[in-house]
N, C-alpha and C. Protein backbone atom coordinates (compact mmCIF):
# COMPACT_ATOMS: atom_id res chain seq x y z
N UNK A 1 93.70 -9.24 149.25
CA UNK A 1 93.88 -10.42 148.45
C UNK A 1 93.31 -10.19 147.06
N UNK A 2 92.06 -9.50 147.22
CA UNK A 2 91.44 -9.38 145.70
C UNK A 2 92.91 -8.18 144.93
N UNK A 3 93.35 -7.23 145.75
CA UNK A 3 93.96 -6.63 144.63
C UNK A 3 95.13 -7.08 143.95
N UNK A 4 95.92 -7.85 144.99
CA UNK A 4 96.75 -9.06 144.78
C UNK A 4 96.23 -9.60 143.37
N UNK A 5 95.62 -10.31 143.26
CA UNK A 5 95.22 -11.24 142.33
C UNK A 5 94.60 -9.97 141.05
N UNK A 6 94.18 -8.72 141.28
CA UNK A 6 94.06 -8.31 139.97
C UNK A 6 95.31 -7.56 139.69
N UNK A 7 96.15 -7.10 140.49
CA UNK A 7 98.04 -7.11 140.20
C UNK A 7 98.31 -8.03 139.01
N UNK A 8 98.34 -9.37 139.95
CA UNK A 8 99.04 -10.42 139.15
C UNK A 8 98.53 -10.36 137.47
N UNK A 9 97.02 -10.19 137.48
CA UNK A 9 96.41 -10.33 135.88
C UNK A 9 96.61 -9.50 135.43
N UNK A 10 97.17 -8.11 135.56
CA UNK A 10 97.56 -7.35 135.03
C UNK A 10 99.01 -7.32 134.50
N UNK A 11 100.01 -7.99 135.37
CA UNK A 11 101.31 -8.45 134.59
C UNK A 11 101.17 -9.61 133.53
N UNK A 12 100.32 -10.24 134.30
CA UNK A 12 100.31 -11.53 133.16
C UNK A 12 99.83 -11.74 131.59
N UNK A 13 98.79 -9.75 131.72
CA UNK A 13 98.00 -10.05 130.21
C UNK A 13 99.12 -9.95 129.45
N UNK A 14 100.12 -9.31 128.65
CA UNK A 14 100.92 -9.50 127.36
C UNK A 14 101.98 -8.99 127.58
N UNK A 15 102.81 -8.69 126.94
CA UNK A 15 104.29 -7.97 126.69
C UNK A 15 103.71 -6.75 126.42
N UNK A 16 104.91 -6.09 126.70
CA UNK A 16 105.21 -4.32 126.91
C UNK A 16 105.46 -4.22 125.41
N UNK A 17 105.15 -2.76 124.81
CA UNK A 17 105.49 -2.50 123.39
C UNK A 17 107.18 -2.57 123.80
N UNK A 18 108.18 -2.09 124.30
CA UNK A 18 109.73 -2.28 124.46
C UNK A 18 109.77 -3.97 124.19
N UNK A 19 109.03 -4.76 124.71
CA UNK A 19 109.59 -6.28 124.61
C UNK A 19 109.39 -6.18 123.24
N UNK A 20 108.39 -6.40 122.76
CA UNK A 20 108.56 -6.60 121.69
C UNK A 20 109.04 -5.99 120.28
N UNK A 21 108.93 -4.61 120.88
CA UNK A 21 109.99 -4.32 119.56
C UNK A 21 111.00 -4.77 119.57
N UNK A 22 112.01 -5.11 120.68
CA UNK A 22 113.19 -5.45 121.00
C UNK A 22 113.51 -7.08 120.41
N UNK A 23 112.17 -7.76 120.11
CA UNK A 23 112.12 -9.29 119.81
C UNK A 23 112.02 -8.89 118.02
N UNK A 24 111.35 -7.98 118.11
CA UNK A 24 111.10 -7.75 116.13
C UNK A 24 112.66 -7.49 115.72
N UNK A 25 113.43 -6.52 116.44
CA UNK A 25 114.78 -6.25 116.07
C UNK A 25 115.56 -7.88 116.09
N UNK A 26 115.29 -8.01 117.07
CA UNK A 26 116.46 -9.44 117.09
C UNK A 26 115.97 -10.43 116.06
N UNK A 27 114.75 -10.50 115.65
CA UNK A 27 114.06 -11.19 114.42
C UNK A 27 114.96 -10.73 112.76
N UNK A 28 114.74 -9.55 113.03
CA UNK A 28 115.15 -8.57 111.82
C UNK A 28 116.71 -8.91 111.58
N UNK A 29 117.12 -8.61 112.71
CA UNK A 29 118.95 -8.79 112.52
C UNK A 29 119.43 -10.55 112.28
N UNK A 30 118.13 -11.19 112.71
CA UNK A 30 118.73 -12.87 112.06
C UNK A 30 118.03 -12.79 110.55
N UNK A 31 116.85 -12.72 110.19
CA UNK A 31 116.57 -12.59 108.83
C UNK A 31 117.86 -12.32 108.11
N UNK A 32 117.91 -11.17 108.37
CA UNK A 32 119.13 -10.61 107.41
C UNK A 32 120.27 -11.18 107.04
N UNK A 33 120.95 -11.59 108.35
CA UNK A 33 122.33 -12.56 108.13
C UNK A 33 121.98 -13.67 107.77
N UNK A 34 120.48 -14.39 107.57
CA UNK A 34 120.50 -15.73 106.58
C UNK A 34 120.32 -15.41 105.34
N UNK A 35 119.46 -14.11 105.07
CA UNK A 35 119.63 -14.20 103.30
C UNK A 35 120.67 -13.47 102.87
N UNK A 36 121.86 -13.12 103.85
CA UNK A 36 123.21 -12.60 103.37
C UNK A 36 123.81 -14.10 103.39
N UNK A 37 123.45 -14.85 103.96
CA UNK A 37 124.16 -16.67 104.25
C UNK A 37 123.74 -17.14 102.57
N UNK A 38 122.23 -16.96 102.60
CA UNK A 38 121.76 -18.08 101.36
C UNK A 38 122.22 -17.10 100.08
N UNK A 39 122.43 -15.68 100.21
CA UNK A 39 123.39 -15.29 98.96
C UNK A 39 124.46 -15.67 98.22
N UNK A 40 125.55 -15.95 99.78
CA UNK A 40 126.82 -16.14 99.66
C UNK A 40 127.08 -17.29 99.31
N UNK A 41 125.74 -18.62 99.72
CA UNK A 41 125.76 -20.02 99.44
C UNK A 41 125.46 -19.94 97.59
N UNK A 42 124.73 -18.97 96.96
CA UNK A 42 124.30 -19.07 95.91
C UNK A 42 125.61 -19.02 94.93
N UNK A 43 126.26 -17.79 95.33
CA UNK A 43 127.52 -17.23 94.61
C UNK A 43 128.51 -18.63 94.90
N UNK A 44 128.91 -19.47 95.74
CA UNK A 44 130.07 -20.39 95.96
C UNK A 44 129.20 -21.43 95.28
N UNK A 45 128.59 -21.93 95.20
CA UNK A 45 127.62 -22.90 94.20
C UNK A 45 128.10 -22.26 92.41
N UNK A 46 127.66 -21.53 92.41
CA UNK A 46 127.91 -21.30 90.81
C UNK A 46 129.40 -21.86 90.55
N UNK A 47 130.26 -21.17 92.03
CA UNK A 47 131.39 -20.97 91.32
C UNK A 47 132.53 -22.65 91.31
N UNK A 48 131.39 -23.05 92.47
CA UNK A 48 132.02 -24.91 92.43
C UNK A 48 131.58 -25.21 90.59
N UNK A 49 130.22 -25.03 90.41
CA UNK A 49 129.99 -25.14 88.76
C UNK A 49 130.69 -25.21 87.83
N UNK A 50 131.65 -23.82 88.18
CA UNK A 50 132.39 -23.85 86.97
C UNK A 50 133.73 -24.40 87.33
N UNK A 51 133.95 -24.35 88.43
CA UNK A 51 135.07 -25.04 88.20
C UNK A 51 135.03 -26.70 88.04
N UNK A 52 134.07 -27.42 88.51
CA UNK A 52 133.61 -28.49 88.05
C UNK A 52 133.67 -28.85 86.16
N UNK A 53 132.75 -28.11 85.61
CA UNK A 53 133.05 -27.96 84.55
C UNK A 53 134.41 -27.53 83.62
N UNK A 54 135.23 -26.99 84.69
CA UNK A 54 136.10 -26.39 83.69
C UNK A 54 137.79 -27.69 84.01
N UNK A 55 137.25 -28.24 85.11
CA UNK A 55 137.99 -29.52 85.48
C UNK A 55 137.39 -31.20 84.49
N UNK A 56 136.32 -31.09 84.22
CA UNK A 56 135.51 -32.04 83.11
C UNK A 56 136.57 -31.25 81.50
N UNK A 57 136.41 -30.14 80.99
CA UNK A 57 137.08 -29.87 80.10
C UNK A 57 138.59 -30.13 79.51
N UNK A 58 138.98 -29.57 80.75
CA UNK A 58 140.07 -30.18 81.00
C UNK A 58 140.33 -31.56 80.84
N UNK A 59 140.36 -32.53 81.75
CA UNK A 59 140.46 -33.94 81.57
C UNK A 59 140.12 -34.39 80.12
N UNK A 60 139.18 -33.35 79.52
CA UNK A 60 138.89 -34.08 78.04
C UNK A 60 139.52 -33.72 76.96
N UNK A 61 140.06 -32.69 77.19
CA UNK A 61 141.26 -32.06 76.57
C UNK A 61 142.61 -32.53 76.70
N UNK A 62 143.47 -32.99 77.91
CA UNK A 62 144.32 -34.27 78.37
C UNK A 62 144.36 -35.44 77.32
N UNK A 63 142.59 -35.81 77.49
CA UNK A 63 142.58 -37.34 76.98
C UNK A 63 142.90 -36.79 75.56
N UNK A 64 142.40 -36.18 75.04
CA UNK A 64 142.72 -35.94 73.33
C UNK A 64 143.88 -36.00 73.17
N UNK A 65 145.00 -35.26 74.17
CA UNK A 65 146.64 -34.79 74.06
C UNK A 65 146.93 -35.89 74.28
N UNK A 66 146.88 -37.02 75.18
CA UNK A 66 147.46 -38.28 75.23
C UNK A 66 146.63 -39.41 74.21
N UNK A 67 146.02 -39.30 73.22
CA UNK A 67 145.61 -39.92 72.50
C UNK A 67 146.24 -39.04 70.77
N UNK A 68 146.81 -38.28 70.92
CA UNK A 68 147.22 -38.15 69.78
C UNK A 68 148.46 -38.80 70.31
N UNK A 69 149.16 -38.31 70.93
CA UNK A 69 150.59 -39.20 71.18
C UNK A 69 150.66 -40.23 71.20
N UNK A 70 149.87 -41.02 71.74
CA UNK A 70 150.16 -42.58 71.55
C UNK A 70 149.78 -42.91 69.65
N UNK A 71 149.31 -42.02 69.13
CA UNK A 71 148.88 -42.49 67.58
C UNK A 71 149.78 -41.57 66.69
N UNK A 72 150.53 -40.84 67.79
CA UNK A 72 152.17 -40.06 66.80
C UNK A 72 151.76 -39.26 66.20
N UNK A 73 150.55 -38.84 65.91
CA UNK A 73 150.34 -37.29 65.44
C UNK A 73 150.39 -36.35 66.40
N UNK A 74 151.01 -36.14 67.69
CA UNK A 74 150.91 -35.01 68.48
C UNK A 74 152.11 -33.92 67.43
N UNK A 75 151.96 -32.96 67.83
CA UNK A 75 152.96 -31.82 67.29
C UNK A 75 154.41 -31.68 68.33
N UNK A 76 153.82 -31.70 69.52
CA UNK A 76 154.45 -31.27 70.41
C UNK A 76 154.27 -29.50 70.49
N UNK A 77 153.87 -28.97 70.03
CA UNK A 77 153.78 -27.51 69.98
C UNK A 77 152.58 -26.92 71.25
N UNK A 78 152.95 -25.74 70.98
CA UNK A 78 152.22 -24.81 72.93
C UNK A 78 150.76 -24.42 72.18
N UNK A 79 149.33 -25.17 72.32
CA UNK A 79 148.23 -24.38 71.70
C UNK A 79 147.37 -23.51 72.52
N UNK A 80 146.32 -22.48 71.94
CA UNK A 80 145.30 -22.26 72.47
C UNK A 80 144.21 -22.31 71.77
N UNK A 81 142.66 -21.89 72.16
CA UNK A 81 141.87 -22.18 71.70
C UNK A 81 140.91 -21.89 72.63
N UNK A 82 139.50 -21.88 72.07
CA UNK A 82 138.55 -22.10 72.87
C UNK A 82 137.61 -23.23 72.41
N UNK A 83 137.04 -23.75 73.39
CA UNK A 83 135.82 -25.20 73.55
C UNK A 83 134.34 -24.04 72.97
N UNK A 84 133.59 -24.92 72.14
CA UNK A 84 132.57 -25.11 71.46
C UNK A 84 131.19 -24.20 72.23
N UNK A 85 130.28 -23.95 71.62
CA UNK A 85 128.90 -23.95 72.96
C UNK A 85 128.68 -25.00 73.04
N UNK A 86 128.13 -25.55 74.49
CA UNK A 86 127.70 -24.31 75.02
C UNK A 86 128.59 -24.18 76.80
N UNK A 87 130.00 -24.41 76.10
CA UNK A 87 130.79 -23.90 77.01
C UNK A 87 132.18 -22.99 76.10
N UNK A 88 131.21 -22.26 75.43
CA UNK A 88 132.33 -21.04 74.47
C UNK A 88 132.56 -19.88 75.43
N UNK A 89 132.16 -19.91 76.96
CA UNK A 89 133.28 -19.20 78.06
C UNK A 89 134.18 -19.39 78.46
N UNK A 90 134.38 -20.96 78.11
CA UNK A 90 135.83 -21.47 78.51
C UNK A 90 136.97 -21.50 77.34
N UNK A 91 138.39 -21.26 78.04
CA UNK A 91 139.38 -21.04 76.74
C UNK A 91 140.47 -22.06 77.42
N UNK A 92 141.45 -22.56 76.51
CA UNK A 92 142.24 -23.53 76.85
C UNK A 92 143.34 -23.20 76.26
N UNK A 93 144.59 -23.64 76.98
CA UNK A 93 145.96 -23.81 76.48
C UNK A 93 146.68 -25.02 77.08
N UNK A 94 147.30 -25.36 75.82
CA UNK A 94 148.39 -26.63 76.25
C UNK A 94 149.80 -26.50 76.11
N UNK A 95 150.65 -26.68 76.83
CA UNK A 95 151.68 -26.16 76.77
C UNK A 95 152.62 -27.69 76.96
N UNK A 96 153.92 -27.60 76.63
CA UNK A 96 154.67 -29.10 76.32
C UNK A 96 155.98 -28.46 77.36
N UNK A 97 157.06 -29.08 78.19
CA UNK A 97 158.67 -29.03 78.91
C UNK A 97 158.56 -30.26 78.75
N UNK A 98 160.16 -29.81 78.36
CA UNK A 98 161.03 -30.90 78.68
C UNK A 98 161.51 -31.18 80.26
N UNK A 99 161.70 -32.76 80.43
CA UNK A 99 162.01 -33.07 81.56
C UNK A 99 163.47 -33.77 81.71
N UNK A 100 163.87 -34.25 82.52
CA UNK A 100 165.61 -34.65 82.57
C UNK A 100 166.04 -35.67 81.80
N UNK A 101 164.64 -37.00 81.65
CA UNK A 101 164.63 -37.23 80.77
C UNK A 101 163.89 -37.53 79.77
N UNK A 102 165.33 -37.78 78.46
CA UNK A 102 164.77 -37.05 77.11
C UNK A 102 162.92 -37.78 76.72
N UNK A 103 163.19 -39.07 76.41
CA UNK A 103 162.01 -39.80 76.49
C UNK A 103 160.67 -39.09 76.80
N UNK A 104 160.32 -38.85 77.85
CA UNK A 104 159.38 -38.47 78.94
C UNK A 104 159.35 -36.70 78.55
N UNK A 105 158.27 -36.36 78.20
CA UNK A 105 157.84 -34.64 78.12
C UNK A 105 156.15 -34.15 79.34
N UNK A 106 156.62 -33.38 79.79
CA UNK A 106 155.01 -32.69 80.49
C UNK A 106 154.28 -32.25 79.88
N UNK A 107 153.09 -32.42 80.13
CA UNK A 107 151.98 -31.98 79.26
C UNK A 107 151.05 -31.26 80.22
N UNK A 108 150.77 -29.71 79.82
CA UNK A 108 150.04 -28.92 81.24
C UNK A 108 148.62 -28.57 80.12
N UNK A 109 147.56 -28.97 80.60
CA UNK A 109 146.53 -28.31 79.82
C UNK A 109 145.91 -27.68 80.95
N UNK A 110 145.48 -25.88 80.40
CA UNK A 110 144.99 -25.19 81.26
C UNK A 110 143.22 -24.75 81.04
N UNK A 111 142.40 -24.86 81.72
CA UNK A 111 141.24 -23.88 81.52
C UNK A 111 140.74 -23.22 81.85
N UNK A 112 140.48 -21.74 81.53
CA UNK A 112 140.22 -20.65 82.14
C UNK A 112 139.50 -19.97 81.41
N UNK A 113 138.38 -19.33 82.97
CA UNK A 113 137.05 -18.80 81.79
C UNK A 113 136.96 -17.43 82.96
N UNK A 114 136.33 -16.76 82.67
CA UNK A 114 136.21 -15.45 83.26
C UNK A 114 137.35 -14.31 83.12
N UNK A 115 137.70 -13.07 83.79
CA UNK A 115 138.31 -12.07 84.20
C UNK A 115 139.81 -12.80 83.98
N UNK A 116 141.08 -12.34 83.15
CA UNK A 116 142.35 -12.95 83.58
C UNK A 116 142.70 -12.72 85.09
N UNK A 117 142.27 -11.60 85.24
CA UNK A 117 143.15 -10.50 86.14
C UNK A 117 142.57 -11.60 87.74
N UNK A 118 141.74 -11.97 87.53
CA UNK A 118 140.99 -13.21 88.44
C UNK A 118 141.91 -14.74 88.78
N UNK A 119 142.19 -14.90 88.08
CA UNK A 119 143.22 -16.09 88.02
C UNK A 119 142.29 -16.81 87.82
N UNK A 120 140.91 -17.19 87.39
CA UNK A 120 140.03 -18.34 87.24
C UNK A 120 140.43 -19.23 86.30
N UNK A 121 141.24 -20.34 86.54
CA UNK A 121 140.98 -21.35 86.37
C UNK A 121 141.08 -22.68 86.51
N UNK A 122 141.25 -23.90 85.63
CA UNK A 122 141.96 -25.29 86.27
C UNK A 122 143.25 -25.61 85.58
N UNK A 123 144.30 -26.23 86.36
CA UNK A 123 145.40 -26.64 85.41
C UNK A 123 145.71 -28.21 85.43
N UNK A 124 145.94 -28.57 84.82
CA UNK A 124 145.89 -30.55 84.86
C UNK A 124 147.54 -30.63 84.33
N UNK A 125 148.27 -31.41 84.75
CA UNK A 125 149.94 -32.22 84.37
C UNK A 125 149.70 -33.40 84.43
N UNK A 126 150.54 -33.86 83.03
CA UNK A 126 150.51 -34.97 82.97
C UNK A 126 152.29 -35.67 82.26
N UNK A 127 152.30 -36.72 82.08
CA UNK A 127 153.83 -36.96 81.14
C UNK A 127 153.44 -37.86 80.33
N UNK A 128 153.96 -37.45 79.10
CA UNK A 128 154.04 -38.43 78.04
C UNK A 128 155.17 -38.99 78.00
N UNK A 129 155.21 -40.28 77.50
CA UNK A 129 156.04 -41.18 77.26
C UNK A 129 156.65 -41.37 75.69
């Protein structure tokens, strides 16, 4: 009975060096895939940013195009350009079609900032009257 019972205290004092390295690995391999997680969360955050921003530009660029038209100085002509700092990464074009009818024209303002070869950016349609 006594050796019984010093058996048992002998399993019971701690983990084997195998357990626990085997618990440090499985520790190690989740670390890793969360700060590969909170990377990937960092990079899609920026990139909601800009397109947030580059959808705010837009719309304010719209409102200008439908506020010259209603006051008859629009040109009607295809522009580009770029916005001010401290968003002088972003570049814009507006472009005018005709539609079936004559009256009524589309109005596409585009904004795009980064790499072309990327396709980054926003496009907004609208019709003037």
């Amino acid at each position: 009975m006594n050796s019984d019972l010093l058996r048992l205290s002998n399993r019971a004092r701690g983990f084997t060096l195998l357990e626990v390295m085997i618990a440090l690995a499985i520790a190690g391999i989740a670390l890793v895939a969360l700060l590969s997680l909170s990377n990937r969360s960092i990079g899609v955050n920026g990139r909601l940013q800009k397109i947030t921003q580059a959808t705010l530009l837009a719309q304010g660029k719209m409102g200008e195009t439908e506020s010259a038209a209603d006051r008859g100085t629009l040109q009607y002509e295809n522009e580009v350009g770029e916005f001010t700092p401290p968003y002088d990464e972003f570049r814009w074009q507006i472009s005018f079609e005709d539609t079936p009818l004559p009256s009524v024209r589309m109005v596409t303002v585009k904004v795009l900032w980064g790499d072309e070869k990327k396709n980054q950016l926003v496009e907004l349609n609208s019709f003037l009257f």
